[in-house]
Protein backbone atom coordinates (compact mmCIF):
# COMPACT_ATOMS: atom_id res chain seq x y z
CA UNK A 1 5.40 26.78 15.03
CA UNK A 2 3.28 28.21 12.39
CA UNK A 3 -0.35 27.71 11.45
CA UNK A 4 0.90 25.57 8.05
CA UNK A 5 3.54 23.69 10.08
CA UNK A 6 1.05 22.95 12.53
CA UNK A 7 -1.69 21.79 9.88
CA UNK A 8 1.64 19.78 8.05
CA UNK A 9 2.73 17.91 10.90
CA UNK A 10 -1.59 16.58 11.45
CA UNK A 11 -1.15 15.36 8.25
CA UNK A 12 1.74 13.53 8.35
CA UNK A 13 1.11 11.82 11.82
CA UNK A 14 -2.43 11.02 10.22
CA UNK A 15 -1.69 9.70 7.24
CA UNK A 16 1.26 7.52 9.01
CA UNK A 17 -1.28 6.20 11.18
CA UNK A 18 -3.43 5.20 8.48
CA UNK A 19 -1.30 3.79 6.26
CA UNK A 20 0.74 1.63 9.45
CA UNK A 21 -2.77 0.85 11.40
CA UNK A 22 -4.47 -0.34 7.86
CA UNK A 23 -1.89 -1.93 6.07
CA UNK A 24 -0.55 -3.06 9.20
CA UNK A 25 -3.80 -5.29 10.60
CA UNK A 26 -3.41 -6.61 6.60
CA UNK A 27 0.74 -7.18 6.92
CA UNK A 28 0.81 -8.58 10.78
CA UNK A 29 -2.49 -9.70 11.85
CA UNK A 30 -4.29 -11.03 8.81
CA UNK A 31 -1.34 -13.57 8.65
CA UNK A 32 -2.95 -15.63 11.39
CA UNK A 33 -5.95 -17.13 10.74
CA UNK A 34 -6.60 -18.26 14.08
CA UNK A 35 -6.70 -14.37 15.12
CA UNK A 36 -9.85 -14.15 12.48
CA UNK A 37 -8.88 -10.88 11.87
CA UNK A 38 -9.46 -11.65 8.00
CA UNK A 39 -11.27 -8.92 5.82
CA UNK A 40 -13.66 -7.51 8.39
CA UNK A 41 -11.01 -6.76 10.34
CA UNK A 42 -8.86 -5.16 8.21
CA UNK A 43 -11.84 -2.83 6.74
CA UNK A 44 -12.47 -1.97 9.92
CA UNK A 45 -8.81 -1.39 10.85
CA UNK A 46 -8.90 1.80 7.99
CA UNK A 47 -12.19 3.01 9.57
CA UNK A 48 -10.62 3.26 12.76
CA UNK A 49 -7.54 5.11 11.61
CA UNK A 50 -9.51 7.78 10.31
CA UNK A 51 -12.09 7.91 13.36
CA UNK A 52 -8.90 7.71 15.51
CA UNK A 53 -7.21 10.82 13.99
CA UNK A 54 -10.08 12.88 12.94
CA UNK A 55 -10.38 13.62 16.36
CA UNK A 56 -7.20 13.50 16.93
CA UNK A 57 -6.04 16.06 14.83
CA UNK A 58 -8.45 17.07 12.59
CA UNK A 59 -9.45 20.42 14.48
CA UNK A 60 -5.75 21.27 13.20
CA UNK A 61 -5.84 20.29 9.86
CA UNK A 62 -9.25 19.23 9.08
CA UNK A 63 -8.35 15.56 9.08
CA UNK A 64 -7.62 14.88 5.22
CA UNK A 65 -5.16 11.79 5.51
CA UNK A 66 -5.62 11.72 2.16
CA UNK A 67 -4.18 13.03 -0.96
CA UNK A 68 -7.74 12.64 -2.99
CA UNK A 69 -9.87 13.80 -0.02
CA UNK A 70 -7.41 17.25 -0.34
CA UNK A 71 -8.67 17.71 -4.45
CA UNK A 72 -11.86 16.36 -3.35
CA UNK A 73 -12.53 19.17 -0.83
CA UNK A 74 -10.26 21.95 -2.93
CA UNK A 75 -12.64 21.18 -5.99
CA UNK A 76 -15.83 21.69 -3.80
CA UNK A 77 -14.10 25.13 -2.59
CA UNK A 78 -13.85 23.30 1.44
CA UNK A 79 -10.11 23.54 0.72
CA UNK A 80 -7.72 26.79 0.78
CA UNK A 81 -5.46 26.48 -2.81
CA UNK A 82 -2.16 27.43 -0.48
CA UNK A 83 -3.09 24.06 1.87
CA UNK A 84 -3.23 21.83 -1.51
CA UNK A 85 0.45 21.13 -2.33
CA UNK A 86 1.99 21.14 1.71
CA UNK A 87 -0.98 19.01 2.50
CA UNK A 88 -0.33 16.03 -0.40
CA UNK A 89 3.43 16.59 0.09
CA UNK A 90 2.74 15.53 4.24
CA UNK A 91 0.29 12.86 3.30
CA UNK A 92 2.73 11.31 0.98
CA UNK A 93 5.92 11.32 2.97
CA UNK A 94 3.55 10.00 6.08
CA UNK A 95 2.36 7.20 4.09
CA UNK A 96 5.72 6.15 3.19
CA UNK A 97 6.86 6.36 6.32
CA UNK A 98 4.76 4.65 8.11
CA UNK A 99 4.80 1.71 5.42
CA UNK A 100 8.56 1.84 6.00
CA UNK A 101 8.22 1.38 9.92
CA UNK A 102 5.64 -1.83 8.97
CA UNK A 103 8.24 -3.17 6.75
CA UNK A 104 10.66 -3.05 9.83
CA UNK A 105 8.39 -4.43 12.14
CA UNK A 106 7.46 -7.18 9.97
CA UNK A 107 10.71 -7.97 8.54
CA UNK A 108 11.76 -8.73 11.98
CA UNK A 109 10.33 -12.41 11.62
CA UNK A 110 12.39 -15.23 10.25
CA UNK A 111 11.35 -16.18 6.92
CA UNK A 112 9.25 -13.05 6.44
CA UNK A 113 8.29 -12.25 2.84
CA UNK A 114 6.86 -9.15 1.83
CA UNK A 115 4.49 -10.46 -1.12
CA UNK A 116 2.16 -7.81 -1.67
CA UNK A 117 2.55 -6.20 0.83
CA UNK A 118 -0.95 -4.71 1.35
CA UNK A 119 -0.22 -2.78 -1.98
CA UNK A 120 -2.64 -2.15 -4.45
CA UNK A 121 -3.07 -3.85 -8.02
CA UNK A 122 -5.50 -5.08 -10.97
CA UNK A 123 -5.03 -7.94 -13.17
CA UNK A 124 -2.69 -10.27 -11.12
CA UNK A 125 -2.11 -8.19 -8.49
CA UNK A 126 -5.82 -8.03 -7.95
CA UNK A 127 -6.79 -10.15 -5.07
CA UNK A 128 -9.83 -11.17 -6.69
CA UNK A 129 -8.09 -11.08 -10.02
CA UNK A 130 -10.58 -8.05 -11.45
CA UNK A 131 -9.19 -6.73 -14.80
CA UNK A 132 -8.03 -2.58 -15.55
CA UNK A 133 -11.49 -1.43 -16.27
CA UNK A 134 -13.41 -3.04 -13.05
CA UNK A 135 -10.68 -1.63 -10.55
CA UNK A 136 -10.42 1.92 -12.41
CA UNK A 137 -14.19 1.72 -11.68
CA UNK A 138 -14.50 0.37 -8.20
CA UNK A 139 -11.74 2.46 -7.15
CA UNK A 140 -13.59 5.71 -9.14
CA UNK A 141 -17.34 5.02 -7.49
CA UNK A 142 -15.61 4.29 -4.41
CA UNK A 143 -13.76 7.02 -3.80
CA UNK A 144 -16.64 9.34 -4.85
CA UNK A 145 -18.74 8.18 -2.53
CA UNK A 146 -16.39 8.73 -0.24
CA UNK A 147 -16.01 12.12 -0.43
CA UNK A 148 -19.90 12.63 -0.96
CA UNK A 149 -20.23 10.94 2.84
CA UNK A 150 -17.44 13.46 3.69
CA UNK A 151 -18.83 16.68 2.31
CA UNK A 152 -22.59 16.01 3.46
CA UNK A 153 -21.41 15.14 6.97
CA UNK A 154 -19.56 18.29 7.48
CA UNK A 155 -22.19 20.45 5.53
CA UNK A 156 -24.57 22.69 7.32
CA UNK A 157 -27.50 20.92 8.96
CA UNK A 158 -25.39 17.63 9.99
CA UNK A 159 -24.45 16.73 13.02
CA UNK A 160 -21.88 18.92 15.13
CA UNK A 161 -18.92 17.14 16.30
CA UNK A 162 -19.97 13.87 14.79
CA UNK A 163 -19.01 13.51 11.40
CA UNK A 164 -15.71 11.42 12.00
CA UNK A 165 -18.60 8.30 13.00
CA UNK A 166 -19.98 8.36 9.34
CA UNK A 167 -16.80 9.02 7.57
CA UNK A 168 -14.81 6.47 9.40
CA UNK A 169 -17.60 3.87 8.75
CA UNK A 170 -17.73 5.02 5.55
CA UNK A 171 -14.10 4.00 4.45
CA UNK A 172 -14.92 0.35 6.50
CA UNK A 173 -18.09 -0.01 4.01
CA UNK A 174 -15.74 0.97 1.13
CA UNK A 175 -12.89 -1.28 2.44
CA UNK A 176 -15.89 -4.68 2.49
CA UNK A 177 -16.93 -3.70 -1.26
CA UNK A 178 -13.63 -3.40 -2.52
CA UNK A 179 -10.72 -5.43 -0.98
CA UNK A 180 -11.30 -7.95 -3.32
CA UNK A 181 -11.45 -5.96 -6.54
CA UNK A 182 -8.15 -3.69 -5.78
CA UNK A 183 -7.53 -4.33 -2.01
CA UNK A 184 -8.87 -0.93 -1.48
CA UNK A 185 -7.04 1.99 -2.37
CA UNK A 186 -8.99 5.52 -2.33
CA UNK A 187 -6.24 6.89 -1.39
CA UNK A 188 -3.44 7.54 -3.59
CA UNK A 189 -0.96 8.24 -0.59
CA UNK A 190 -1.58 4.92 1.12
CA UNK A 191 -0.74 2.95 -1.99
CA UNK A 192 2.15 4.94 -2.78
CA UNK A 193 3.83 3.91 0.74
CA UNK A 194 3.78 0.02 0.37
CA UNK A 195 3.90 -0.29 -3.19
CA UNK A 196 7.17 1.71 -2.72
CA UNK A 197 8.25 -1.56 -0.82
CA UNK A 198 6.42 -4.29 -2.68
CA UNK A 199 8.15 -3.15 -6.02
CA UNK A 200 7.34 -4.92 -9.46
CA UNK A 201 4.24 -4.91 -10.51
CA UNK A 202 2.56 -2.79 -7.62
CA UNK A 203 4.80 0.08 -8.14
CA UNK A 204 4.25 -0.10 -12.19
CA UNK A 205 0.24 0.03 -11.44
CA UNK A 206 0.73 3.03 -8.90
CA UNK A 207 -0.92 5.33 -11.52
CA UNK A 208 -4.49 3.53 -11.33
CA UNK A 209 -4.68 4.48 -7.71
CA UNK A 210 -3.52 8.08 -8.29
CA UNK A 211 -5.88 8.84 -11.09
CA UNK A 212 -8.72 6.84 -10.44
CA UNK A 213 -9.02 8.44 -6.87
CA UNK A 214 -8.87 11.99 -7.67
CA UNK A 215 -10.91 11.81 -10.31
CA UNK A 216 -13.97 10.18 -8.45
CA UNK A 217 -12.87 12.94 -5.79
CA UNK A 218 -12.98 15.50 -8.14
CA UNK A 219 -16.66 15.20 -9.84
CA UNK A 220 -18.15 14.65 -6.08
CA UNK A 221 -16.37 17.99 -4.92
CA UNK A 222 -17.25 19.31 -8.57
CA UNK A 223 -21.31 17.84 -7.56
CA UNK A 224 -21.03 19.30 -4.47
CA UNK A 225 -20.92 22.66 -5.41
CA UNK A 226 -24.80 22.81 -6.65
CA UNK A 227 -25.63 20.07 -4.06
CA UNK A 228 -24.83 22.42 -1.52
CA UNK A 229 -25.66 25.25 -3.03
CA UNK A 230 -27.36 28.61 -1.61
CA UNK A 231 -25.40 28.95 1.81
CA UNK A 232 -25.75 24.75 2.64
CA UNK A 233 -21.79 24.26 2.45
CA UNK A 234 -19.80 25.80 5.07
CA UNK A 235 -16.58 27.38 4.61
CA UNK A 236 -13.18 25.46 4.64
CA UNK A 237 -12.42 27.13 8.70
CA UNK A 238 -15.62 26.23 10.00
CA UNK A 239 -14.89 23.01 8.64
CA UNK A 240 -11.49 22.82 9.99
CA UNK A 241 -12.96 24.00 12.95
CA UNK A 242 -15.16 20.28 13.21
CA UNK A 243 -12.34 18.25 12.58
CA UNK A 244 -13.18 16.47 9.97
CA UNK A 245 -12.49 17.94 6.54
């Protein structure tokens, strides 16, 4: 297998995970009450994909999962141009497929509707009901602070080895803030999956959550740059090599 198939299949088994662990604890286990899995434990169900699989596989492909965190790193030059389009291709087909393998699992009850389904969505499809401009926002701010925790935790002068803690907490912070206002998205690739099954109105609002991503991906990479200026940012191998880009 080669080096890109290698880095192509991490993605796709870690975006699947993310997108059937997440959405999943919000499909199956937030359905029970009693469970009080609720919105703590869904927030920290996303953390914990990410943890999971940066170590997992991130020393193969640098542990993206994430079609933003790919532009994100590419626009603060952590990311090789030739990994950019196989790398958002894997993360995309992963997320779909594992939203389709939740959508099995939890069509398998009797009487089982799909709502939401742990899609995305402003206006009525917000859970809090927060309007266009609020969600492009929260989703914008969010995901750029994502990507800030990201690139200073695998900069030079952090921790070796243990970025994935930060980052992983990171996206459970994110995940507390926002599930209200958009039911968390900051990733474009994990609300293309279920909104692909939810249909309607998710699916028609799918842009927000590609655009509003990347672009609060984009200016932190873009910040990064003179941030980390003067030899602070290491290269995109070395980065690789952590397992956590």
């Amino acid at each position: 297998m080669t080096d890109m198939a290698r880095r192509v299949v991490a993605e796709f088994f870690g975006t699947f995970w993310l997108t059937f662990g997440g959405c999943g604890a919000a499909v199956l286990a937030a359905a029970f009450p009693e469970l009080g899995v609720g919105f703590l434990g869904v927030a920290f169900a996303f953390g914990l994909t990410v943890l999971s699989m940066a170590y997992a596989v991130g020393h193969i492909s640098g542990g993206h999962f994430n079609p933003a965190v790919t532009l994100g790193l590419w626009a603060a030059g952590r990311c090789a141009p030739k990994h950019v389009a196989p790398y958002i291709a894997a993360q995309v087909a992963g997320a779909i497929v594992g939203a389709g393998a939740l959508y099995l699992i939890a069509s398998g009850k009797a009487g089982w509707i799909p709502a939401g389904f742990a899609s995305n969505g402003y206006g009525a499809q917000s859970p809090g009901g927060y309007g266009l401009g609020a969600c492009l926002l929260t989703e914008l701010l969010a995901t750029f602070f994502f990507l800030f925790i990201i690139l200073g935790a695998t900069s030079k002068g952090a921790a070796t080895g243990f970025a994935g803690i930060p980052i992983g907490l990171g996206l459970t912070l994110i995940h507390l803030i926002t599930i209200p206002v958009t039911n968390t998205s900051v990733n474009p690739a994990r609300s293309t999956g279920p909104a692909l099954f939810a249909g309607g109105e998710h699916l028609a609002q799918l842009w927000l959550f590609w655009l509003a991503p990347i672009a609060g991906a984009v200016i932190a990479g873009l910040l990064a740059r003179w941030l980390y200026a003067d030899g602070a940012i290491v290269d995109t191998m070395v980065v690789e090599e952590r397992g956590v880009a």
